[in-house]
Structures are given as structure tokens and as C-alpha cells.
Protein backbone atom coordinates (compact mmCIF):
# COMPACT_ATOMS: atom_id res chain seq x y z
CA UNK A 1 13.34 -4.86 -15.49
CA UNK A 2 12.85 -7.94 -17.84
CA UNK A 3 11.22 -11.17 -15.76
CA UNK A 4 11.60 -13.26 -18.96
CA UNK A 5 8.57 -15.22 -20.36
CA UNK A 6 5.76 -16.61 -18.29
CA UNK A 7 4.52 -20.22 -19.32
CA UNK A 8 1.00 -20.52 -19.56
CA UNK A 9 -0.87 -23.94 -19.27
CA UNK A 10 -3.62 -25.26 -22.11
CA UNK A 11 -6.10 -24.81 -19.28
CA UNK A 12 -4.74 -21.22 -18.15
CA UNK A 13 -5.06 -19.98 -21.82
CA UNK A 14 -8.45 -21.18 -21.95
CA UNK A 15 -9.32 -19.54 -18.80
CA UNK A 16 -8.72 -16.37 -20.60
CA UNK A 17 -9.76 -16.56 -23.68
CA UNK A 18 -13.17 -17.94 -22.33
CA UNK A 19 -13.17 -14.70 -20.10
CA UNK A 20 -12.38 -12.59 -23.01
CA UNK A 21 -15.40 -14.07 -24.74
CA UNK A 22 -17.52 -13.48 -22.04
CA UNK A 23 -20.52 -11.38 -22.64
CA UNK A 24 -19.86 -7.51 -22.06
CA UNK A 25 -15.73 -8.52 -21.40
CA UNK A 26 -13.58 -6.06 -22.05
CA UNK A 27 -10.33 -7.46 -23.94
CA UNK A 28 -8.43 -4.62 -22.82
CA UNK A 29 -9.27 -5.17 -19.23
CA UNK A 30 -8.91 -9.21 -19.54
CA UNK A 31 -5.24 -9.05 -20.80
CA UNK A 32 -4.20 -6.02 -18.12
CA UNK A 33 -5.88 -8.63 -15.14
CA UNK A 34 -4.05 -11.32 -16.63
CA UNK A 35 -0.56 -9.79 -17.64
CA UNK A 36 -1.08 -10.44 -21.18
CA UNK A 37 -0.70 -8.08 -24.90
CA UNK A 38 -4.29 -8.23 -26.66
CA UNK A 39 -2.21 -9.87 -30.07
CA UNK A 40 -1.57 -12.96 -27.60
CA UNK A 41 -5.11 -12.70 -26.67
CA UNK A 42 -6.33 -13.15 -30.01
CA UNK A 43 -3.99 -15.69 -31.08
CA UNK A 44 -4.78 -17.66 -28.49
CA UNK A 45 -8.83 -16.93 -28.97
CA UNK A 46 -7.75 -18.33 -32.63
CA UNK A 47 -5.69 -21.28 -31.89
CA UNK A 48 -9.05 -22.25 -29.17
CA UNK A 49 -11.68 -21.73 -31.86
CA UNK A 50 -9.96 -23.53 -34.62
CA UNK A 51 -9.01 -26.60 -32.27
CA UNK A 52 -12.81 -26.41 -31.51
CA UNK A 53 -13.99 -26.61 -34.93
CA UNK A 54 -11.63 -29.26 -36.01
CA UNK A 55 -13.16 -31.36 -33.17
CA UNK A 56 -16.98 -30.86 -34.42
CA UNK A 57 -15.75 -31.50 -38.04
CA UNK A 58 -16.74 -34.98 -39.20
CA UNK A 59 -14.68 -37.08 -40.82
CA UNK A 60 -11.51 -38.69 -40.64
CA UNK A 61 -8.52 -37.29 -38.48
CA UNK A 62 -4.78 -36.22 -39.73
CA UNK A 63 -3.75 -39.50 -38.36
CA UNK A 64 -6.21 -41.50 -39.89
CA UNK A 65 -5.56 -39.91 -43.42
CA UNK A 66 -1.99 -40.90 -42.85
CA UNK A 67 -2.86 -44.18 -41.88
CA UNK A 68 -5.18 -44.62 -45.27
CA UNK A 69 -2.48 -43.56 -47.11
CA UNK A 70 0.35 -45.80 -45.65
CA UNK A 71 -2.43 -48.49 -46.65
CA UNK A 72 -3.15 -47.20 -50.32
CA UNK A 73 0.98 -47.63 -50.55
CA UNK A 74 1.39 -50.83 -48.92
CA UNK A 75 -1.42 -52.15 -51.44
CA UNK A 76 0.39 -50.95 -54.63
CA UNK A 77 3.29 -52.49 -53.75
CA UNK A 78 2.05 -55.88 -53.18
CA UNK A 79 0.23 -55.45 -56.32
CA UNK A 80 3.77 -55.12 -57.85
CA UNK A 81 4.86 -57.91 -56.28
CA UNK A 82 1.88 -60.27 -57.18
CA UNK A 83 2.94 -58.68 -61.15
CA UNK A 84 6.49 -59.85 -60.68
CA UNK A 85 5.81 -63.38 -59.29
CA UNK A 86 3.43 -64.06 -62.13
CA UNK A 87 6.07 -62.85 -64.96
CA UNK A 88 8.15 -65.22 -63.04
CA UNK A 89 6.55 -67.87 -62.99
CA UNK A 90 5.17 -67.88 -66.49
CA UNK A 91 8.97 -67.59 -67.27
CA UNK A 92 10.45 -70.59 -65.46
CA UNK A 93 7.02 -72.48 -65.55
CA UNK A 94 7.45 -72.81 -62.01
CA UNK A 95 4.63 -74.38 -60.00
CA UNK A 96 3.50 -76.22 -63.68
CA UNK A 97 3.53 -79.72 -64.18
């Protein structure tokens, strides 16, 4: 008899990994009272710790890095342009009198 897959919310998978890591829990026990294989248990226990440790880290987010970056770019290429304008210019004397 196959039910398909059950859907579990952020805050349902935190429920039970926080009751896995409960002192004196019993994994086995946590996944049977939840419906649940122990390799989903751990890979949700994993997913939880490593979004918890990327929130303590300091320094500068994913977003932010791509953000610096789009900068770094955007810089270089007006420093190309500023290049080009000035070989220009000392070509047609333009702006000279």
C-alpha cells in the first residue's frame, strides 16, 4: 500500500530533529513516532546544523559577495571606458582649444 510522499514543513523538520537531539532521545524511536527513515533524520539534523552555522558565521553573505562582485565588474568596465574616451580625445583633440 504506497500513500506517496508526505510534505514536511521547515518548522515540522525542526520539530524533529530538535527532538532527536534531545538529551537521552532515541533516533530510532523519534523517526518510528514521527513516520520517518533515520537517513532522513540525519540529513535533515545536517541541513539544520549547517544552516545554523552559516548564520553565526561572520562576514559577508552569498548575496552580498555577488553583489561585490557585480561592483568589482561594473568598475572595470568604466575604467575601460574612461581609457577609450581619453585615446579619443587625444586623437581628435576634442575638448582642446
Amino acid at each position: 500500500f504506497f500513500m506517496g510522499r508526505r510534505k514536511w514543513t521547515a518548522e515540522q523538520k525542526m520539530e524533529i530533529v530538535l527532538a532527536g537531539m534531545a538529551p537521552g532521545a532515541n533516533i530510532s524511536a523519534v523517526c518510528r513516532e514521527y513516520g520517518i527513515v533515520q537517513t532522513q533524520y540525519y540529513k535533515w539534523r545536517e541541513a539544520f546544523i549547517q544552516g545554523g552555522l552559516s548564520a553565526l558565521k561572520t562576514g559577508i553573505s552569498n548575496r552580498e559577495q555577488e553583489l561585490e562582485k557585480e561592483l568589482e565588474k561594473a568598475k572595470a568596465l568604466i575604467g575601460e571606458k574612461e581609457i577609450q574616451i581619453e585615446i579619443l580625445r587625444k586623437k581628435t583633440n576634442w575638448g582642446r582649444r
